[in-house]
Protein backbone atom coordinates (compact mmCIF):
# COMPACT_ATOMS: atom_id res chain seq x y z
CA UNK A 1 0.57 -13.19 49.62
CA UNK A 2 -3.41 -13.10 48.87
CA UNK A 3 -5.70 -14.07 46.45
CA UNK A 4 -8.66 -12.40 45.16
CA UNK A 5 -11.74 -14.69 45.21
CA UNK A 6 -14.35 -13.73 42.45
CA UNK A 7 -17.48 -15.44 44.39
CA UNK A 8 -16.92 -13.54 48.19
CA UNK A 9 -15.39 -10.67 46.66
CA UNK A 10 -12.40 -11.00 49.78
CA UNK A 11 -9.55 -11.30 49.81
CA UNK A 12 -8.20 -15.05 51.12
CA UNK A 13 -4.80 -16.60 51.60
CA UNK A 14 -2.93 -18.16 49.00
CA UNK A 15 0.40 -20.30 49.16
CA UNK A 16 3.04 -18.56 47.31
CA UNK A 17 4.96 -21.54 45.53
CA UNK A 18 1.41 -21.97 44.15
CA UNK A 19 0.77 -18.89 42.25
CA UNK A 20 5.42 -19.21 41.07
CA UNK A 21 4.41 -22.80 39.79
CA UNK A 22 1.24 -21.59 38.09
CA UNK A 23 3.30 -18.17 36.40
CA UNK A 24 5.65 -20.43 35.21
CA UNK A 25 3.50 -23.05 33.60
CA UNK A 26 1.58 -20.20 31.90
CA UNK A 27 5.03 -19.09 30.94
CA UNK A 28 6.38 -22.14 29.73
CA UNK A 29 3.17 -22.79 27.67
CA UNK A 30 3.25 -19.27 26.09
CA UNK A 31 6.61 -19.72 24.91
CA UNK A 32 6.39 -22.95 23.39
CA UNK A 33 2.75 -21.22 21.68
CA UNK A 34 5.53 -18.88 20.42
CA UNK A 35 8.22 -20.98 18.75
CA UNK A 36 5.24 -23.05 17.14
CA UNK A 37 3.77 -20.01 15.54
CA UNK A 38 7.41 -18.78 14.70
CA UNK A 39 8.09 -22.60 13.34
CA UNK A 40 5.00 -22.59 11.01
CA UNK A 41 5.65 -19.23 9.64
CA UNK A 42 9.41 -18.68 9.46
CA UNK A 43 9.72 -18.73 6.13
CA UNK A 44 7.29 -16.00 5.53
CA UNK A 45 9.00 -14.01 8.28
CA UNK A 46 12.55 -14.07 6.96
CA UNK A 47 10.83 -13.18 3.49
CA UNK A 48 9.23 -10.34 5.38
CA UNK A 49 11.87 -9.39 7.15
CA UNK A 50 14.94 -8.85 4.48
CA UNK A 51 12.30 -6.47 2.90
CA UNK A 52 12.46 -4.46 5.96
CA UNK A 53 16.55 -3.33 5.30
CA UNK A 54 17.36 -0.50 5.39
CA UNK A 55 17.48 1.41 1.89
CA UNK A 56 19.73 1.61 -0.11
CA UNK A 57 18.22 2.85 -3.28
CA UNK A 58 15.20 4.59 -4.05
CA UNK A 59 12.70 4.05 -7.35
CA UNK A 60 13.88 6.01 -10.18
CA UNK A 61 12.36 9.20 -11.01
CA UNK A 62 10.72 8.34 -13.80
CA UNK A 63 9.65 4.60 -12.78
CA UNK A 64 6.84 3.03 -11.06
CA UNK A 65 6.36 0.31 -8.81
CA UNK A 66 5.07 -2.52 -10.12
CA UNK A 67 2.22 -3.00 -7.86
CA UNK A 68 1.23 -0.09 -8.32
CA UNK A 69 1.42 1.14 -12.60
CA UNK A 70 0.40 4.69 -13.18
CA UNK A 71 -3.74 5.34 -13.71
CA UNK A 72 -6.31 7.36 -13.36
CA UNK A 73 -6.33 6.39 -9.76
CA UNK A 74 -2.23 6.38 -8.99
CA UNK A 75 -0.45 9.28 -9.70
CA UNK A 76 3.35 9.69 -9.65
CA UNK A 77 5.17 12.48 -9.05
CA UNK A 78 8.92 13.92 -7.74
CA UNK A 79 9.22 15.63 -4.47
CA UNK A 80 12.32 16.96 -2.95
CA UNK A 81 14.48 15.27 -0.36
CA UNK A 82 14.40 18.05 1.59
CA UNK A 83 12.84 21.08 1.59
CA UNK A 84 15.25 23.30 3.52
CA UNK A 85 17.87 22.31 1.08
CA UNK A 86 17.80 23.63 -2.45
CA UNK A 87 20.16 21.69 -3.60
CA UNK A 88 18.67 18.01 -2.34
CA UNK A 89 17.68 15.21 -4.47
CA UNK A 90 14.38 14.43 -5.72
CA UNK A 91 12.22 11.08 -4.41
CA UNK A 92 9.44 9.40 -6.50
CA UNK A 93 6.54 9.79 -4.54
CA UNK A 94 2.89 9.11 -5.66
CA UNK A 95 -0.87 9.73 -4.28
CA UNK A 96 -4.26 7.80 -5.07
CA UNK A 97 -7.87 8.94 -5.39
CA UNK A 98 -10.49 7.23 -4.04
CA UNK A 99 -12.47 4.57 -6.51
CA UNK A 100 -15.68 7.45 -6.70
CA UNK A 101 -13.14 10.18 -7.23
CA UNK A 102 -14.55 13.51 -9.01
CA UNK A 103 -13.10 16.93 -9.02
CA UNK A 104 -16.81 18.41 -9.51
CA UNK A 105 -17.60 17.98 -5.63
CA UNK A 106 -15.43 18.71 -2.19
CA UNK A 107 -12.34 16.84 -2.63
CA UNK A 108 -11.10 15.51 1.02
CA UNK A 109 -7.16 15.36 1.55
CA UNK A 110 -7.86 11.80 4.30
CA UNK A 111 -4.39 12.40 6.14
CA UNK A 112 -2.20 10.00 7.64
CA UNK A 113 0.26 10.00 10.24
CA UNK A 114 4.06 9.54 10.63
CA UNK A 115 2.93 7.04 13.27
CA UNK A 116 -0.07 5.06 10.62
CA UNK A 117 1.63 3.12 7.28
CA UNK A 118 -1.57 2.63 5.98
CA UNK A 119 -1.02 3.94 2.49
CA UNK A 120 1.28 1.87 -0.11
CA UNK A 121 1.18 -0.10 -3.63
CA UNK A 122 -1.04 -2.69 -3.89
CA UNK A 123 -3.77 -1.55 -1.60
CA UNK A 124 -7.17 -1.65 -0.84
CA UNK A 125 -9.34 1.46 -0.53
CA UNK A 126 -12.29 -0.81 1.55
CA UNK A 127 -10.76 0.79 4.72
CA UNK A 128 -10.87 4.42 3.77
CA UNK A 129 -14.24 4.17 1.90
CA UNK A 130 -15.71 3.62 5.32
CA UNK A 131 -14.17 6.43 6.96
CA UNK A 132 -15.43 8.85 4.04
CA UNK A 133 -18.27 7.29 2.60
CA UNK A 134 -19.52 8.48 -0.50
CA UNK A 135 -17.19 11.20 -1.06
CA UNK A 136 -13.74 11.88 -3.14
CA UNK A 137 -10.92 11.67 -1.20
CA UNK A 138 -6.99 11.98 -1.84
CA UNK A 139 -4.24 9.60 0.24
CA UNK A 140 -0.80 10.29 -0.29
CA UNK A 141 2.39 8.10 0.35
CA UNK A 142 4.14 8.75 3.45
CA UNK A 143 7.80 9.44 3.17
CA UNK A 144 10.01 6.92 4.98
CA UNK A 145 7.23 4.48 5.00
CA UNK A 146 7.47 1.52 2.85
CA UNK A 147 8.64 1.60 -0.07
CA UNK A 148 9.73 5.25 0.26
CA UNK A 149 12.67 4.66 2.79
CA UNK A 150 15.81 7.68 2.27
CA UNK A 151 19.29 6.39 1.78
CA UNK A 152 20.19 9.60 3.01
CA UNK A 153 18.82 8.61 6.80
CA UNK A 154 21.17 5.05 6.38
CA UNK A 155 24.77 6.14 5.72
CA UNK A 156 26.96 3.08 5.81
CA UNK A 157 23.53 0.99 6.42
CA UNK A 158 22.84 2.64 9.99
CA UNK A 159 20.78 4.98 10.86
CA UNK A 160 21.47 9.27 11.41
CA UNK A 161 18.97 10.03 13.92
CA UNK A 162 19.95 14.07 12.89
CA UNK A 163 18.79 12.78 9.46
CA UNK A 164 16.08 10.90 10.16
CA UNK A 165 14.64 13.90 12.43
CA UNK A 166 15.26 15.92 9.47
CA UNK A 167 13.93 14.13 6.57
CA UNK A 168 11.43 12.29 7.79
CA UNK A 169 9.92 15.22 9.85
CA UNK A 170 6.14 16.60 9.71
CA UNK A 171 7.16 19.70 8.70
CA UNK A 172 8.61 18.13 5.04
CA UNK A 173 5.57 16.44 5.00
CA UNK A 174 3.40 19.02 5.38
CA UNK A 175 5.48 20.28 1.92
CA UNK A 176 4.50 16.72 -0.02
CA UNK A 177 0.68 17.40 1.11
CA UNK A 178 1.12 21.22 -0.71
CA UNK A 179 2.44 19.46 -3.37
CA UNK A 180 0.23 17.29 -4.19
CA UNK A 181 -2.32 20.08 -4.23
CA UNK A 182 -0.79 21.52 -6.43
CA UNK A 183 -0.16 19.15 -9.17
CA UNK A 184 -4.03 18.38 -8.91
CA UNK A 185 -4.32 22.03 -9.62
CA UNK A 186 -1.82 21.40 -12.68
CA UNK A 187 -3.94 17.97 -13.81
CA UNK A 188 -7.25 20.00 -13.18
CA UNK A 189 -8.30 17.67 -10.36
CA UNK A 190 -9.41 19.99 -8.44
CA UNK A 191 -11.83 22.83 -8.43
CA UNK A 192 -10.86 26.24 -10.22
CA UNK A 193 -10.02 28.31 -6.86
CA UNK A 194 -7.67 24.92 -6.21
CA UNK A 195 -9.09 24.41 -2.44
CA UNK A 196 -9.65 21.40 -0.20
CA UNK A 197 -10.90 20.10 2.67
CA UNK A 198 -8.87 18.00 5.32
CA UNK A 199 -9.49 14.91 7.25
CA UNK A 200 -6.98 14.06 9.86
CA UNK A 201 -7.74 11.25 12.63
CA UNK A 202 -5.06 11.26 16.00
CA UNK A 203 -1.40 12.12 15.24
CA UNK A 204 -2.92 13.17 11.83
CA UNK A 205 -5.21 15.27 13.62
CA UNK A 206 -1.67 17.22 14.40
CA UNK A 207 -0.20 17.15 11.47
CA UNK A 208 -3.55 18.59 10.11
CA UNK A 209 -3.46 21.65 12.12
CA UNK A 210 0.09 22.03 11.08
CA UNK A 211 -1.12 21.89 7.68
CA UNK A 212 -3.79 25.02 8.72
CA UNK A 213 -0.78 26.66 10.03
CA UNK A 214 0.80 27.23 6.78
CA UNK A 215 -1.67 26.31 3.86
CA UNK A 216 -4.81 27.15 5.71
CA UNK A 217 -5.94 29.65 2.95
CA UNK A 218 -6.05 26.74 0.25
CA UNK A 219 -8.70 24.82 3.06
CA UNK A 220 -12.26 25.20 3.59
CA UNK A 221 -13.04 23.09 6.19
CA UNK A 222 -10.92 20.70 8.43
CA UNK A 223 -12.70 18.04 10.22
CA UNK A 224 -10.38 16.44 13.14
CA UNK A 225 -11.13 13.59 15.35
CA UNK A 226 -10.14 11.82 18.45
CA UNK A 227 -6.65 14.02 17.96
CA UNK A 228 -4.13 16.77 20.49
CA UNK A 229 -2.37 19.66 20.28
CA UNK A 230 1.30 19.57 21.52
CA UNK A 231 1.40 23.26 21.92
CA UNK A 232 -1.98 24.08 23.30
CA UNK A 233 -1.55 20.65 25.80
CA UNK A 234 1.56 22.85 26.91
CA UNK A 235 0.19 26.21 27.53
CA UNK A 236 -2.28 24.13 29.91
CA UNK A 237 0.05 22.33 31.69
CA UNK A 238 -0.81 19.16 30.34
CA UNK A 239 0.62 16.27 28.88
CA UNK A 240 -0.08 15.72 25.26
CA UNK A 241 -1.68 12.20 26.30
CA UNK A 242 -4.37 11.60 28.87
CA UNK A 243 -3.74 10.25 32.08
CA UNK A 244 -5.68 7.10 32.42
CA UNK A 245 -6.82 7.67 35.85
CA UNK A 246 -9.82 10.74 34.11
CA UNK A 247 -11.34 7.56 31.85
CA UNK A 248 -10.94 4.62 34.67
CA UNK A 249 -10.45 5.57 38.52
CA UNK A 250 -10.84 2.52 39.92
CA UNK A 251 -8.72 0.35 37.75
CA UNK A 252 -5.99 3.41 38.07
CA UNK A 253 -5.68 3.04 41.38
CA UNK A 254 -5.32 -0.73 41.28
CA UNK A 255 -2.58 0.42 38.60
CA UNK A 256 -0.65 2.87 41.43
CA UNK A 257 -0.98 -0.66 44.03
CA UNK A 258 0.92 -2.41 41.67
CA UNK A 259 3.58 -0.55 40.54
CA UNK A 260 4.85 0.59 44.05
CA UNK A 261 5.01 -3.09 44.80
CA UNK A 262 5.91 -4.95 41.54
CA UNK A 263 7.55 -1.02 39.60
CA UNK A 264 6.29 -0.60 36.54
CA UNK A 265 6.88 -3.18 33.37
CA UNK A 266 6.63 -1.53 30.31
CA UNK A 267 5.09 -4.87 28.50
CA UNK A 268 1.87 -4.10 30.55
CA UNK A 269 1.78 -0.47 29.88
CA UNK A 270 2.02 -1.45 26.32
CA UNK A 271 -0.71 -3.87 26.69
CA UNK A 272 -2.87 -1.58 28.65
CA UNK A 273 -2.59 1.26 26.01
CA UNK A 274 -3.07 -1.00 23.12
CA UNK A 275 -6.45 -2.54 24.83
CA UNK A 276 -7.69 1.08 26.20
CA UNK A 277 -7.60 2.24 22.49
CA UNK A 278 -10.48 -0.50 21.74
CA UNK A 279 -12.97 1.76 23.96
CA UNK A 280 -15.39 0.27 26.61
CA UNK A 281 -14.53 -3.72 25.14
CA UNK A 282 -11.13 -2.76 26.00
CA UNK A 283 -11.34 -1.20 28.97
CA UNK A 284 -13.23 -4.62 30.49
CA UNK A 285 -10.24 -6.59 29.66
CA UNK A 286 -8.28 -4.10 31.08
CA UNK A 287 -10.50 -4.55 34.40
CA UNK A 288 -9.47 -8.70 34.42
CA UNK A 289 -5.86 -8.09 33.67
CA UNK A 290 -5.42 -5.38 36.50
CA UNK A 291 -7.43 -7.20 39.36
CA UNK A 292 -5.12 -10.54 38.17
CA UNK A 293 -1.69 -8.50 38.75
CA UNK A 294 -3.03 -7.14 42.07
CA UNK A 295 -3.93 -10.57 43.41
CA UNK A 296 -1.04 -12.47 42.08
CA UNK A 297 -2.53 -14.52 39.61
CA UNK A 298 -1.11 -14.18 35.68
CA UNK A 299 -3.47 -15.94 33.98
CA UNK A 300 -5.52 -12.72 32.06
CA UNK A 301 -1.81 -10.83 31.37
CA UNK A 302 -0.63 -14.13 30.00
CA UNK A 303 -3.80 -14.85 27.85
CA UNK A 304 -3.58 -11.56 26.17
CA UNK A 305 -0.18 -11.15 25.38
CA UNK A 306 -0.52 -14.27 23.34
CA UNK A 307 -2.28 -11.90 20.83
CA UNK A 308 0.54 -10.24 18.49
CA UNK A 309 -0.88 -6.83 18.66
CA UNK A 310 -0.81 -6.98 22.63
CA UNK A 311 2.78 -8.21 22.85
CA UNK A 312 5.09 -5.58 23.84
CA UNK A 313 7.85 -8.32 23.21
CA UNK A 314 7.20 -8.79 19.48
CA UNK A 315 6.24 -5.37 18.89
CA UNK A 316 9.48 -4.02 20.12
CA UNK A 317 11.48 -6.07 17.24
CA UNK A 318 9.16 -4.94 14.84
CA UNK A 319 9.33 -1.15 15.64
CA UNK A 320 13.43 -1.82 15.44
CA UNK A 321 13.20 -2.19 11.87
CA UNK A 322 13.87 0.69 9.46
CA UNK A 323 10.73 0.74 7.97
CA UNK A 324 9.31 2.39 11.72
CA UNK A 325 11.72 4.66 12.10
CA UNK A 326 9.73 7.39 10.68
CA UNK A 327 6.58 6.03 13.04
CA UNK A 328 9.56 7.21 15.83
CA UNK A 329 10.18 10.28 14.57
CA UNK A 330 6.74 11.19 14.68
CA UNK A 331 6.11 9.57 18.19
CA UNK A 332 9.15 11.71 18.98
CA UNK A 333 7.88 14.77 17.68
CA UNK A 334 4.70 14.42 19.30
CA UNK A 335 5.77 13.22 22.69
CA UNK A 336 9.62 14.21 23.51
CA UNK A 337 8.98 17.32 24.89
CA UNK A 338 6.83 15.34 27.72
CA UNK A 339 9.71 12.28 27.88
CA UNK A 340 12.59 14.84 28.47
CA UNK A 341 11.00 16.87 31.28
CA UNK A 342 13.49 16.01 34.51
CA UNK A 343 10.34 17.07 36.79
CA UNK A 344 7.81 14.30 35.62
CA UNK A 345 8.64 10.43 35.59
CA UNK A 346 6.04 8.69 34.48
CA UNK A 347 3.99 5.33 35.58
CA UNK A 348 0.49 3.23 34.38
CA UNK A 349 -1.31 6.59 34.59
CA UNK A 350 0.26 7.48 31.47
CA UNK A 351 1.30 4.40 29.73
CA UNK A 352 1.96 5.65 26.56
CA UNK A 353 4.88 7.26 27.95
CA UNK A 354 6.38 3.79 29.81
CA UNK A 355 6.67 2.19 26.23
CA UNK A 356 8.10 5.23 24.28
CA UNK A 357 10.51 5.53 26.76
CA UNK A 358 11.78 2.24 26.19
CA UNK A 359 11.23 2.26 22.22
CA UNK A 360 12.45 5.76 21.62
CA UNK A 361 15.31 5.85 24.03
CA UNK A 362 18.40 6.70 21.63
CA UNK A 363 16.41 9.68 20.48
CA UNK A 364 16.59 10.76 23.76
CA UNK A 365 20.07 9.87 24.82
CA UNK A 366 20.70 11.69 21.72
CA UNK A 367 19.04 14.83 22.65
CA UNK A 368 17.20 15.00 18.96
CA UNK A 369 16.20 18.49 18.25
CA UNK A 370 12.40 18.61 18.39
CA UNK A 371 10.76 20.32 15.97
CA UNK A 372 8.32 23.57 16.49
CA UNK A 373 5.33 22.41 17.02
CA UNK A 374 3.85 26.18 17.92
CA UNK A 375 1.28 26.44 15.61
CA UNK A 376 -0.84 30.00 14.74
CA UNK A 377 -4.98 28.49 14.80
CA UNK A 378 -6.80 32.35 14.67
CA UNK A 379 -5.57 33.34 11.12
CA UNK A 380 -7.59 30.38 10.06
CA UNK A 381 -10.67 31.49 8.43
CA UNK A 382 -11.82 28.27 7.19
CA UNK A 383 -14.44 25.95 9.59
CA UNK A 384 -13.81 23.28 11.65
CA UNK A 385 -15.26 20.66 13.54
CA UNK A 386 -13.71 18.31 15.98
CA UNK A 387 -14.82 15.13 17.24
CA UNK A 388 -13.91 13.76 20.64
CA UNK A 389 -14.47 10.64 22.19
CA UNK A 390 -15.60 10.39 25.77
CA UNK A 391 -13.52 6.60 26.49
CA UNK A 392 -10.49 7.95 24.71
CA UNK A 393 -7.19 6.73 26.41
CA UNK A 394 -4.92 9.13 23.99
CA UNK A 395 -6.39 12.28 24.18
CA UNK A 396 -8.67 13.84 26.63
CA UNK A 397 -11.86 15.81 25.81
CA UNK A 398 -10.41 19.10 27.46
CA UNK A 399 -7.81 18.86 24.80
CA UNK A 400 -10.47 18.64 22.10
CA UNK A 401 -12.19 21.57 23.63
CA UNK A 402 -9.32 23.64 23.73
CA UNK A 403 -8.55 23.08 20.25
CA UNK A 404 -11.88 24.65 18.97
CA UNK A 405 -11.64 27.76 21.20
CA UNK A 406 -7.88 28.39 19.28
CA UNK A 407 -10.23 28.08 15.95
CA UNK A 408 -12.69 30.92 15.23
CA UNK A 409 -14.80 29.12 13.40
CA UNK A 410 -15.05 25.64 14.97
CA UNK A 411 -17.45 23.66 16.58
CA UNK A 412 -16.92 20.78 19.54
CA UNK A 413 -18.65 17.48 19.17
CA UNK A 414 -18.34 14.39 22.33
CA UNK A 415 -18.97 11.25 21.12
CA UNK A 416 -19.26 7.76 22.44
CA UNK A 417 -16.34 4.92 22.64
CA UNK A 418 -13.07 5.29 22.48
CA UNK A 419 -9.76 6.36 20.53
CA UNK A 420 -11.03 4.44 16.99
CA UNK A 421 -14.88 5.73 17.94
CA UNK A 422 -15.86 2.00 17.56
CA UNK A 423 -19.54 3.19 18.64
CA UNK A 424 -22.40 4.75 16.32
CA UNK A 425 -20.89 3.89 12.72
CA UNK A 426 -23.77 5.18 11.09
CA UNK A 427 -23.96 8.41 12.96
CA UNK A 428 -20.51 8.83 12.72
CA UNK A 429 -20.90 8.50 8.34
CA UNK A 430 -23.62 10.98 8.84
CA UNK A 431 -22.22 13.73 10.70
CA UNK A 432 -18.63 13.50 8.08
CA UNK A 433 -20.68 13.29 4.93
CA UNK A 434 -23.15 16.33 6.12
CA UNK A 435 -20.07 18.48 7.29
CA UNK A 436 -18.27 17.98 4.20
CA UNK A 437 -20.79 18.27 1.99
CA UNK A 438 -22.91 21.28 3.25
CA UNK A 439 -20.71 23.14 6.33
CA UNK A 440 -21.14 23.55 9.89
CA UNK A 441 -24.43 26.17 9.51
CA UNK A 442 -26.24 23.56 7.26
CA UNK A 443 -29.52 21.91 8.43
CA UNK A 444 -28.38 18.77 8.13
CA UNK A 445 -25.19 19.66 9.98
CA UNK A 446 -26.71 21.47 13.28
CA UNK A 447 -29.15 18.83 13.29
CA UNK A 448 -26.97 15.86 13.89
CA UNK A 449 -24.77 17.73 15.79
CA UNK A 450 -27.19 19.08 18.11
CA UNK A 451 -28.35 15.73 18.32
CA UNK A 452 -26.04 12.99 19.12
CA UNK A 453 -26.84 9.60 20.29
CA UNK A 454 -25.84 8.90 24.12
């Protein structure tokens, strides 16, 4: 066994029953850290965590939640169950506008994902004000995401994967987001010809486009960031994620080194995704974990996985509660086609996949039907811009790039940092407000974009 010295740069012997004594004193350490957190906040947790049953109940149709009373600000309304099913129940669902909201100006339709529970009573709108800054904006609650969980999808208290797939799917989603449109057209929120505009960030980047694919007419312009394309990824012959090894070669390589000789654990793929989504930052911790595993020493994977959001351990529990299931379905959606292909298996160059393998296995066992993700892009006559980022771990540039060719009226922008584009805050405020407000041909528009700062 060796051991990587920092000051020569060589490697040097090390005794084994070292390195097995100092793993598991780290170990030992980490999970008494563990039981004291757990210890000082278990009665918070089990609070927490009996809110996280599944449903069995939904909020009557002509309630409210109490967080959350009815304003100018929180809307109510019913949505079908199902939309393939005329004869389906009805689910209370409900939408907000943003604190500066005005149906005078472009309204924005800020999209999220299956995968992001971001939206729910009580909240705060700090987060989304600085991702649209000075514009109004819609958010609408996510079906199967707290506290909008079917009873439907939990017959007998379990979950029906068919169900779930079905009800919880981006395609009824799409639906609510029509729907919503069009009781803002029925409240007069909205401008007379009833149009929007769309921002949709990663998986909500998809679900966007989907949205184009049937609704485009009612958009004007769709602005969609760091986000893929199932379907196009496909006719490439591409995976819908990136493979690590085009943002970090070196480290990559390390990677390959250590799974032929360790295999590959999917707490570390977990961790490396999670880390490589924090841009260049992450990508230098990333550096000190990988060069640790290679040389045998567990003291950078240990120190990190003490942090909750790092901790494929913890996150696993929490992503086997009903309230992710629809975060699965989406992940499913997204990536099954790429899990279920018998000519790929997948390692740290894609470690997205190692994970979902793991977390989304009875979907696969179960052979869920995938939806259709093949989406039309040239009957859209609205514009488009998307922004990519050049550190991104999820998607990869060439995806970005191949998005705006399927568009005929779209622009490409590359950006620096990584999947949240953690870099140029006040650039990126600049380029949103000036494309929403004015268009792609404006001044102000061509100007930035012409213009970014690397």
């Amino acid at each position: 066994m060796e051991f990587y010295s920092p000051k020569s740069g060589v490697l040097s012997p090390k005794p084994c029953s070292i390195m097995k004594n100092s793993r598991r004193w780290i170990w030992t350490t980490f999970v008494m850290l563990l039981f004291f957190v757990a210890g000082s906040g278990i009665g918070g947790y089990t609070r927490w965590y009996a809110a996280q049953k599944s449903a069995d109940a939904r909020l009557a149709l002509d309630a409210h939640y109490a967080d959350m009373p009815p304003d100018a600000h929180h809307r109510y309304l019913n949505l079908p169950t199902d939309y393939t099913d005329a004869s389906s129940k009805y689910f209370r669902a409900f939408y907000l506008l943003s604190p500066n909201f005005s149906p005078k100006g472009p309204v924005i339709f800020l999209l999220t994902d299956g995968q992001m529970e971001l939206v729910y009573p009580g909240m705060e709108f700090s987060f989304f004000d600085k991702q649209l800054p000075g514009v109004s904006y819609v958010l609408i609650g996510h079906r199967g995401h707290y506290p909008t969980l079917f009873p439907e999808v939990y017959p007998n208290g379990k979950l029906d994967l068919g169900r779930a797939m079905r009800l919880y799917g981006s395609w009824q989603r799409v639906e609510d987001i029509e729907r919503v449109r069009q009781d803002m057209v029925s409240a007069n929120l909205l401008s007379s010809d009833g149009r929007i505009m769309i921002f949709g960030a990663s998986g909500a980047g998809v679900l966007a486009q989907q949205y184009l694919h049937r609704y485009g007419e009612h958009v004007t312009r769709a602005l969609l960031v760091t986000t893929g394309a199932p379907d196009l990824a496909r006719t490439h012959g591409w995976t819908y994620a990136r493979n690590f090894a085009e943002v970090d070669p070196k480290d990559a390589a390390f990677l390959t080194e250590i799974a032929s000789r360790d295999g590959i654990r999917p707490s570390l793929a977990y961790m490396l995704f999670q880390l490589g989504r924090e841009g260049r930052s992450g990508l230098a911790k990333i550096g000190k974990i990988v060069r640790g595993e290679l040389n045998h020493n567990p003291v950078p994977y240990a120190w990190y996985e003490l942090h909750p959001s790092l901790n494929w351990a913890l996150s696993r529990a929490m992503l086997s509660l009903p309230n992710a299931d629809a975060a699965k379905v989406r992940m499913y959606e997204l990536i099954g086609s790429d899990l279920q292909s018998v000519k790929t298996s997948y390692g740290y160059d894609l470690p997205l996949y190692v994970w979902s393998m793991e977390m989304l296995w009875n979907f696969m066992h179960q052979h869920a039907l995938l939806p259709n993700l093949q989406l039309d892009r040239n009957s859209y006559q609205g514009e488009v811009l998307v922004i990519a980022a050049r550190d991104d771990v999820v998607f990869s540039p060439a995806i970005g790039k191949a998005i705006v060719s399927a568009y005929p009226k779209a622009r490409f922008l590359l950006v620096r940092g990584g999947h949240r584009l953690e870099m140029d805050h006040e650039y990126q405020h600049s380029i949103r407000r000036a494309y929403f407000l004015h268009g792609l041909q404006s001044r102000d528009t061509m100007s930035l974009l012409d213009a970014p700062p690397f």
